[in-house]
C-alpha atoms as a PDB file:
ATOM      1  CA  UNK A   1     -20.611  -6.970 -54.947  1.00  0.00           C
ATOM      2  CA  UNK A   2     -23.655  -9.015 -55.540  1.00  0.00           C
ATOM      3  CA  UNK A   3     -22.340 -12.693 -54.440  1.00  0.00           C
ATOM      4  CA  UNK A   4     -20.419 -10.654 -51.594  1.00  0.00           C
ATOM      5  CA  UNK A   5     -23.406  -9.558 -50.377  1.00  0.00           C
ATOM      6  CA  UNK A   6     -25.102 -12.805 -50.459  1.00  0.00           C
ATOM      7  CA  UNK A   7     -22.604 -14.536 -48.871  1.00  0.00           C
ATOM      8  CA  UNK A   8     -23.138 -11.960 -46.008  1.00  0.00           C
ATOM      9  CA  UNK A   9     -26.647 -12.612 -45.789  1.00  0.00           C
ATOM     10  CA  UNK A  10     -26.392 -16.501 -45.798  1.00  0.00           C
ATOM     11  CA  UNK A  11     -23.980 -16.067 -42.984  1.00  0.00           C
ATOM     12  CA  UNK A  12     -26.158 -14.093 -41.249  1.00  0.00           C
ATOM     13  CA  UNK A  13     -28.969 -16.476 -41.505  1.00  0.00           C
ATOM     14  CA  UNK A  14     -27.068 -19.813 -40.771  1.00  0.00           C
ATOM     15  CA  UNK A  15     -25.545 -17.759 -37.390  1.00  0.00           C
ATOM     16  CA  UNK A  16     -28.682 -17.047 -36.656  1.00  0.00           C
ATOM     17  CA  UNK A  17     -29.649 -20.923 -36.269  1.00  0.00           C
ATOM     18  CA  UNK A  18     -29.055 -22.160 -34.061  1.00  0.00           C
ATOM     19  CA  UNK A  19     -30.457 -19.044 -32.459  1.00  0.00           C
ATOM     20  CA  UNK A  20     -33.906 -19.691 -33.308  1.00  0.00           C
ATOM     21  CA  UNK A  21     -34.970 -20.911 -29.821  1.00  0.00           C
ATOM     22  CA  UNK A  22     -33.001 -18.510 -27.690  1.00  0.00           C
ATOM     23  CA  UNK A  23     -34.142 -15.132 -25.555  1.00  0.00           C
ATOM     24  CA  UNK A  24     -34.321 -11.977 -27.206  1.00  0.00           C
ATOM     25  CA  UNK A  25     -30.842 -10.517 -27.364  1.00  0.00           C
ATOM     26  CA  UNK A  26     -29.222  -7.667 -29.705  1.00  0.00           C
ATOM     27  CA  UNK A  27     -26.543 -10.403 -31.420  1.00  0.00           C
ATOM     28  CA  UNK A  28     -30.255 -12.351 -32.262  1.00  0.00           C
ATOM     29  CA  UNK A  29     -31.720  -9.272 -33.508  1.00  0.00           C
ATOM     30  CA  UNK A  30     -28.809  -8.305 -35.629  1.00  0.00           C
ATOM     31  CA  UNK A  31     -28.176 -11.428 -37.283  1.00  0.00           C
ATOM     32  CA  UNK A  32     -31.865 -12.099 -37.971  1.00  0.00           C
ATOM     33  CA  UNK A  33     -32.570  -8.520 -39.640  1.00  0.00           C
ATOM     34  CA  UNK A  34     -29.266  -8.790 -41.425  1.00  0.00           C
ATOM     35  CA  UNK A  35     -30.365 -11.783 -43.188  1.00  0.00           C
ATOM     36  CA  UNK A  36     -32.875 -10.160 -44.930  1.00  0.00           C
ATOM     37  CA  UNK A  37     -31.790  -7.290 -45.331  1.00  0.00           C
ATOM     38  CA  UNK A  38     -28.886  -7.491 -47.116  1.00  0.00           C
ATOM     39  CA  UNK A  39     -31.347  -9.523 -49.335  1.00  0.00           C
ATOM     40  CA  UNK A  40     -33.195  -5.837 -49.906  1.00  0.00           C
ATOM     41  CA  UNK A  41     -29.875  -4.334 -50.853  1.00  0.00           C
ATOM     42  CA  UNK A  42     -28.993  -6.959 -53.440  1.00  0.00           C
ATOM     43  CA  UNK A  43     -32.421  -6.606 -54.816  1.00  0.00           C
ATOM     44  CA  UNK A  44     -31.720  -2.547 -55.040  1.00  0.00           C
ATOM     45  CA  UNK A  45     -28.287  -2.910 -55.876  1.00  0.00           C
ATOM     46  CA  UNK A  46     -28.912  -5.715 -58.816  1.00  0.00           C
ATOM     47  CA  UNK A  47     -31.783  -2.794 -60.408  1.00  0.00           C
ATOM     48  CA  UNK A  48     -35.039  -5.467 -58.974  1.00  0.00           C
ATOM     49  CA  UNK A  49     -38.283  -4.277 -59.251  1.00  0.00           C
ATOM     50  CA  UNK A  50     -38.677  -1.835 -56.375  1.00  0.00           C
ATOM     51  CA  UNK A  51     -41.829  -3.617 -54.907  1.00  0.00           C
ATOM     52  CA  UNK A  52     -39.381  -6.858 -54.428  1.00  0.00           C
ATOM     53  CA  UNK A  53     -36.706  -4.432 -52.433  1.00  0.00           C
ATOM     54  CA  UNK A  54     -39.815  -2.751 -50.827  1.00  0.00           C
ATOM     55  CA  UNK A  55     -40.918  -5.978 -49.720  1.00  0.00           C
ATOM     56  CA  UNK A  56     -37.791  -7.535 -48.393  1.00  0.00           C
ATOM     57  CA  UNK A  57     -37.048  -4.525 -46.383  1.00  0.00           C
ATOM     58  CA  UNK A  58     -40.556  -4.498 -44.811  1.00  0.00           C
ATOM     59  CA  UNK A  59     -39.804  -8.126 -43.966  1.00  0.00           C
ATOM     60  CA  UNK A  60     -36.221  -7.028 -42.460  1.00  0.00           C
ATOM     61  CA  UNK A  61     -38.172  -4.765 -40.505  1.00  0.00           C
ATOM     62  CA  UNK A  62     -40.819  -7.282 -39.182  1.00  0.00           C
ATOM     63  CA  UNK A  63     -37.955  -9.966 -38.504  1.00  0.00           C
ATOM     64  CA  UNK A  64     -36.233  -6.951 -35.983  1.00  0.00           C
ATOM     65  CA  UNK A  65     -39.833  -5.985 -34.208  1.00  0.00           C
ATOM     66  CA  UNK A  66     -40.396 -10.081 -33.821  1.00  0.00           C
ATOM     67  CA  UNK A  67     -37.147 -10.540 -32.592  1.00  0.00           C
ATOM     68  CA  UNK A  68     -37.865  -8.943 -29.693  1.00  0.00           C
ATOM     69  CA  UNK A  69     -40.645 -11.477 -28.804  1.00  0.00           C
ATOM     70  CA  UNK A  70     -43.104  -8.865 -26.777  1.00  0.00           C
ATOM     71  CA  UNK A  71     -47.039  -9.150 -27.599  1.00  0.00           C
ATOM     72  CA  UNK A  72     -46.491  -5.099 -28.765  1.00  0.00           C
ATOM     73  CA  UNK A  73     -43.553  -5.844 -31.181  1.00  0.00           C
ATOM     74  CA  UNK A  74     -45.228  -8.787 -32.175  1.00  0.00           C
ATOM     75  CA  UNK A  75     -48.087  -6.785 -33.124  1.00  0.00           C
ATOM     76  CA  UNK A  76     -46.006  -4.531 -34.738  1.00  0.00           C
ATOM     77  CA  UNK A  77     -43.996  -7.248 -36.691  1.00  0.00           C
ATOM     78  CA  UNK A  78     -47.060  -8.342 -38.264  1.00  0.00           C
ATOM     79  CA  UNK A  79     -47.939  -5.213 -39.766  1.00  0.00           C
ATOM     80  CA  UNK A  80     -44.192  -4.969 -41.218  1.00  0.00           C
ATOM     81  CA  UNK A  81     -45.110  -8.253 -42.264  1.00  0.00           C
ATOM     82  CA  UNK A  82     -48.638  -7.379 -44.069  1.00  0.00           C
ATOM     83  CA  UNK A  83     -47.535  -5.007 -45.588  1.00  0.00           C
ATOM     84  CA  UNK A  84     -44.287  -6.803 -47.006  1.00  0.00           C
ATOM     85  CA  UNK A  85     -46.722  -9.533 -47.892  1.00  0.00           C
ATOM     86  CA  UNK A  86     -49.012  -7.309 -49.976  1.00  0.00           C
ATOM     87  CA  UNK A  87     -45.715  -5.569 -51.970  1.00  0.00           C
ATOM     88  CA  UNK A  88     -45.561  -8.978 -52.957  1.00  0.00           C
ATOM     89  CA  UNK A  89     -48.641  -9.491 -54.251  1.00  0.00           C
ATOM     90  CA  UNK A  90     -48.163  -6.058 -56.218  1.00  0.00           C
ATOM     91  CA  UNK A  91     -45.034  -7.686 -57.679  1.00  0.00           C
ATOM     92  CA  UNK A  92     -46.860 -10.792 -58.289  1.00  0.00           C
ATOM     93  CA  UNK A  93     -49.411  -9.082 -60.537  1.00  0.00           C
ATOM     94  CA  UNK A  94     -47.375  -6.199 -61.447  1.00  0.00           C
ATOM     95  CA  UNK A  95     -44.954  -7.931 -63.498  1.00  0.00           C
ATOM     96  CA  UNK A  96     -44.727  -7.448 -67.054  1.00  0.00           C
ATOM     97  CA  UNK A  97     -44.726 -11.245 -67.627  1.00  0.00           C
ATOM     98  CA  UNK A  98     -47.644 -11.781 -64.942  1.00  0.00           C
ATOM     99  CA  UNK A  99     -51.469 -12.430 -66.670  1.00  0.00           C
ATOM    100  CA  UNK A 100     -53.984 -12.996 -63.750  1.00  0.00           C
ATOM    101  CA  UNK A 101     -55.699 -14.880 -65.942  1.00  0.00           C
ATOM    102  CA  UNK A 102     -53.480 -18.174 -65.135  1.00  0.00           C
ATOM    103  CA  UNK A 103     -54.438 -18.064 -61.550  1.00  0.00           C
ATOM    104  CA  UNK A 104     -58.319 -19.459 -62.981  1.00  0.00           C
ATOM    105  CA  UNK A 105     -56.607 -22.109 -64.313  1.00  0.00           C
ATOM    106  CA  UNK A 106     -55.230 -23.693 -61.071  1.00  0.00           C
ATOM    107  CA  UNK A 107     -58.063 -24.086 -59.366  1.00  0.00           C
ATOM    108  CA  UNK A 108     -56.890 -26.972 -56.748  1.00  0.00           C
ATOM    109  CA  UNK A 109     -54.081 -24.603 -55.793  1.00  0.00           C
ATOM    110  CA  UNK A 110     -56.933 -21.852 -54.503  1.00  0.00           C
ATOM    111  CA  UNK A 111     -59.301 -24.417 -53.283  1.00  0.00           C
ATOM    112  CA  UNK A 112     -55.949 -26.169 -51.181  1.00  0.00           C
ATOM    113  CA  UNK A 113     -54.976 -22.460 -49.562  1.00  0.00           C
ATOM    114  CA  UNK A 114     -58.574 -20.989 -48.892  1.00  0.00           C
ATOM    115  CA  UNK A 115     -59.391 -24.414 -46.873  1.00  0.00           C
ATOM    116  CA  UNK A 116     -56.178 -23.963 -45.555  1.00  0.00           C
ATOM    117  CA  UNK A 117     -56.661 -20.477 -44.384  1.00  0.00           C
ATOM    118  CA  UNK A 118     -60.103 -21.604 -43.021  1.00  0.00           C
ATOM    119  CA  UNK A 119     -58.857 -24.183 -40.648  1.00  0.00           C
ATOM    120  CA  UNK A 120     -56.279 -21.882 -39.290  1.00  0.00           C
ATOM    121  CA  UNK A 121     -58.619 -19.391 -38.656  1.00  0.00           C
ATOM    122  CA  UNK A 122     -60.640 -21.767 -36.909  1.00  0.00           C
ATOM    123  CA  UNK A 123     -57.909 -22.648 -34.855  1.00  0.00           C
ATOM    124  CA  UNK A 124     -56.425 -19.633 -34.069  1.00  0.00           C
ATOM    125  CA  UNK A 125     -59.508 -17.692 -33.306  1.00  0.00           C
ATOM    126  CA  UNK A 126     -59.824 -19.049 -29.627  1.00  0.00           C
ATOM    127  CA  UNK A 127     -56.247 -19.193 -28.901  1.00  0.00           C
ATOM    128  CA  UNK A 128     -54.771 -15.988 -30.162  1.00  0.00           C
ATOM    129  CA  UNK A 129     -56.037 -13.862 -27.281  1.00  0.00           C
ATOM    130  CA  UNK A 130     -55.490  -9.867 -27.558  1.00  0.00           C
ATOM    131  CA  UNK A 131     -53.841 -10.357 -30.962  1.00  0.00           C
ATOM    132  CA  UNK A 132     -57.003 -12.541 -32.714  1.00  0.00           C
ATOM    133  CA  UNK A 133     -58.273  -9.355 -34.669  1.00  0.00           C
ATOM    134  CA  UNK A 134     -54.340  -8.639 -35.891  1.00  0.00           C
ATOM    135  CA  UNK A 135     -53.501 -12.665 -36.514  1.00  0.00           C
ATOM    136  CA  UNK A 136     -56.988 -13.171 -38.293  1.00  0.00           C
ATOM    137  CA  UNK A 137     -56.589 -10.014 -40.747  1.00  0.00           C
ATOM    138  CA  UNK A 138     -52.833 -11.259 -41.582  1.00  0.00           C
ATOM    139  CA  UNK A 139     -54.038 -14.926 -43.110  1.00  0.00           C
ATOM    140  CA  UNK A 140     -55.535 -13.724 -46.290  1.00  0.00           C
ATOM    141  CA  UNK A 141     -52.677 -12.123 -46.807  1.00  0.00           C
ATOM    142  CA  UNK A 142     -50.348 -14.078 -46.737  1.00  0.00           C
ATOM    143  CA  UNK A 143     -52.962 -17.056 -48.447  1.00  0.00           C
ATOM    144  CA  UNK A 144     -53.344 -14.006 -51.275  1.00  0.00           C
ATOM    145  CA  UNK A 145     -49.757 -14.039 -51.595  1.00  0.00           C
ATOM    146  CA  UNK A 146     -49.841 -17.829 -52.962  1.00  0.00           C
ATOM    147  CA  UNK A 147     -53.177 -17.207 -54.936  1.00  0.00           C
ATOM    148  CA  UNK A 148     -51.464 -14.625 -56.780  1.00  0.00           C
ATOM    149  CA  UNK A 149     -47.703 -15.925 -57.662  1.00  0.00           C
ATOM    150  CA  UNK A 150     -50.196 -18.913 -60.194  1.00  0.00           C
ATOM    151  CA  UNK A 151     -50.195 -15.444 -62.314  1.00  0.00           C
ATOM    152  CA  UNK A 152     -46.525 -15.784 -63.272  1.00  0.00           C
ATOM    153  CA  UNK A 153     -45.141 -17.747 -65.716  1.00  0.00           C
ATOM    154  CA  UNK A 154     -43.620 -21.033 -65.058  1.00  0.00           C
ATOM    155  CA  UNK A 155     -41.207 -21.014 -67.910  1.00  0.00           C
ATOM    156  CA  UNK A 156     -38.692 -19.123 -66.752  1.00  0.00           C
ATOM    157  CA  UNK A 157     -36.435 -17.745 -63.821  1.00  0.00           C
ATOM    158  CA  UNK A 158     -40.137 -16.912 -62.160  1.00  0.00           C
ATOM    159  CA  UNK A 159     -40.201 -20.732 -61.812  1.00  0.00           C
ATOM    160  CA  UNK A 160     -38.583 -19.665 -58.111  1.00  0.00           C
ATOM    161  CA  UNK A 161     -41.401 -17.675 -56.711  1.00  0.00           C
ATOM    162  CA  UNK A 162     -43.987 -20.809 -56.368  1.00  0.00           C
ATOM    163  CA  UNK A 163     -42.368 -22.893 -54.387  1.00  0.00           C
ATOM    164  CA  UNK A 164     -41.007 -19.874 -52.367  1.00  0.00           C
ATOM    165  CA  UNK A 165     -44.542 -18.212 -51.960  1.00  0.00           C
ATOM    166  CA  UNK A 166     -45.299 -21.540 -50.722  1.00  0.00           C
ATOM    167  CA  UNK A 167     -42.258 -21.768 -48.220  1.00  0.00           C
ATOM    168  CA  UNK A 168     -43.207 -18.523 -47.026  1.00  0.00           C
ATOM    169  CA  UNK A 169     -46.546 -19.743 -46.396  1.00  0.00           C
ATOM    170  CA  UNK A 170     -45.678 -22.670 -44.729  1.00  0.00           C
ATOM    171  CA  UNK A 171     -43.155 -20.735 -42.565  1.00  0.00           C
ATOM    172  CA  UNK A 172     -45.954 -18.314 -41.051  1.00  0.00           C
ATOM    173  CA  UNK A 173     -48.328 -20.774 -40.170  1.00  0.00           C
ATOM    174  CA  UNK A 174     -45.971 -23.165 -38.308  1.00  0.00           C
ATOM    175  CA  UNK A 175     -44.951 -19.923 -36.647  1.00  0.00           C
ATOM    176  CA  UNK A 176     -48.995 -19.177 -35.562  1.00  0.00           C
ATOM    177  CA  UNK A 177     -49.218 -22.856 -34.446  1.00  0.00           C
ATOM    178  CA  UNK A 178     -45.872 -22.537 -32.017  1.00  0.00           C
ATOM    179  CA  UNK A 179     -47.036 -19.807 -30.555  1.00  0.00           C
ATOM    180  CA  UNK A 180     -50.654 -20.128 -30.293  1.00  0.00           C
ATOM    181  CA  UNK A 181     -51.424 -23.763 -30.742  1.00  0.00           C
ATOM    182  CA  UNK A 182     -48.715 -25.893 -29.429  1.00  0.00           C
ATOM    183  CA  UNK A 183     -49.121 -26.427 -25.755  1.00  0.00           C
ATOM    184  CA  UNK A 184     -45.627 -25.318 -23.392  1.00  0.00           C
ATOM    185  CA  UNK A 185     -43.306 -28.414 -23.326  1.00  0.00           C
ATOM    186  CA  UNK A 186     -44.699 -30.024 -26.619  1.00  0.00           C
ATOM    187  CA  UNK A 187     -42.029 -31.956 -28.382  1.00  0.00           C
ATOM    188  CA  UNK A 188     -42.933 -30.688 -31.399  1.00  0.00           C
ATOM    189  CA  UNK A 189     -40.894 -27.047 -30.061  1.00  0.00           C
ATOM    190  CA  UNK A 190     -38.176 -28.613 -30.032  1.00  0.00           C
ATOM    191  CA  UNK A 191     -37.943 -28.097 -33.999  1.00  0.00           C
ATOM    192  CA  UNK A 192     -40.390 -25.605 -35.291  1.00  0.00           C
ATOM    193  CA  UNK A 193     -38.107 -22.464 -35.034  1.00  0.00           C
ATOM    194  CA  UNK A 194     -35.457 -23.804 -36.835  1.00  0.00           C
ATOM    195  CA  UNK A 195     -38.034 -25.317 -39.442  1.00  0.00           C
ATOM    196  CA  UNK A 196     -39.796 -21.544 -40.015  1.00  0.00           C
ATOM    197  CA  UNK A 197     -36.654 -20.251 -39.910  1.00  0.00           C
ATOM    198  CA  UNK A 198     -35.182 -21.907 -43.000  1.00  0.00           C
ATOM    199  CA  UNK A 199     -38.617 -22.040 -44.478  1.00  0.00           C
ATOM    200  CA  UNK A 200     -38.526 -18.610 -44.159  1.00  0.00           C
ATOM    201  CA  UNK A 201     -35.024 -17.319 -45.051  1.00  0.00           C
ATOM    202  CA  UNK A 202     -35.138 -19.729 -48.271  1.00  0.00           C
ATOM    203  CA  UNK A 203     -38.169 -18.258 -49.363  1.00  0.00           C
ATOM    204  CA  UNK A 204     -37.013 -14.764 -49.085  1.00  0.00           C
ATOM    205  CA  UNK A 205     -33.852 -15.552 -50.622  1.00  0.00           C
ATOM    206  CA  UNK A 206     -35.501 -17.795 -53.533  1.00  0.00           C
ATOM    207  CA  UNK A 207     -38.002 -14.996 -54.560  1.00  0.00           C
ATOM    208  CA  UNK A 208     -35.208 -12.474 -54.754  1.00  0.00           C
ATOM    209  CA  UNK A 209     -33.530 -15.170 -57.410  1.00  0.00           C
ATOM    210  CA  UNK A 210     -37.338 -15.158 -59.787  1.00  0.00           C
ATOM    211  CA  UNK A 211     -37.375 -11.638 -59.778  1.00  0.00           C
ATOM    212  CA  UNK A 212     -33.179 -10.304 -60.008  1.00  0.00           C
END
């Protein structure tokens, strides 16, 4: 059932595609949210931890509310998103192999993200209208999200979540700069959806390899 249902969700995600750049429409909405949600039922299916099926299925949920591109489901979206991103971090430090104690000893990693996270908000603060307090709140969590995957081990299957917490985070904030940064018309448009969208699927569907 497993590698059925996978093969469902990678469908889903490549139809969705060459999507990426196209109006709101229920096919769009379908396709997206099936993605990653049949992600969330391999994860409860294959016995996961429940935080990682928890946060796939948040994520599921913020990938329908942004898929209907309005400033209220974006809104919305985000806080499926948060919240998806913080079940994560549970996981992260959760796990009986995690020890937080390995995040100290990565210190250019932290250093990398939090001046990361400081440019962006930088950036984004005079741009993101309405929506600054929301966009703001939603960096450090998603920056927390990378800070605390250094806490797994990187011996084993786990080996996944980095570069997928870091995919994930890379996904979101090409996502803030297309929408809040990147002037109408900008060639750069042209290719950012499709870039946070397999960013983004790859990370969901690498961090539900670490932890099944």
């Amino acid at each position: 059932m497993m590698p059925f249902l996978f093969f469902g969700a990678a469908a889903c995600a490549l139809a969705y595609l060459p999507r990426t750049a196209r109006p709101a429409s229920l096919l769009r909405t379908v396709l997206k949210t099936g993605s990653v949600a049949l992600l969330a039922l391999i994860a409860w299916q294959n016995g996961a931890p429940l935080l990682l099926t928890g946060a796939l299925g948040l994520c599921a949920l913020g990938d329908a509310l942004l898929s209907r591109e309005t400033d209220s489901t974006f809104m919305a979206g985000i806080g499926a998103f948060a919240a998806g991103h913080i079940a994560y971090i549970a996981l992260f430090l959760s796990h009986p192999a995690s020890d937080p104690a390995r995040i100290a000893t990565q210190p250019g990693v932290i250093v990398a993200l939090v001046l990361l996270g400081l440019v962006m908000a930088i950036l984004l603060a005079p741009r993101a209208g309405e929506l600054r307090g929301p966009v703001l709140a939603y960096i450090p969590i998603i920056l927390g999200m990378g800070i605390t995957v250094l806490a797994l081990p990187k011996d084993s299957p786990l080996d996944w979540a980095f570069p997928a917490a870091l995919a994930f985070i890379a996904s979101d904030l090409i996502l803030a700069a297309e929408k809040f940064l990147l002037p109408y018309g900008h060639p750069a448009l042209r290719l950012t959806p499709y870039l946070v969208w397999t960013l983004y699927w790859g990370a969901q569907a690498g961090l539900l390899l670490a932890f099944s």
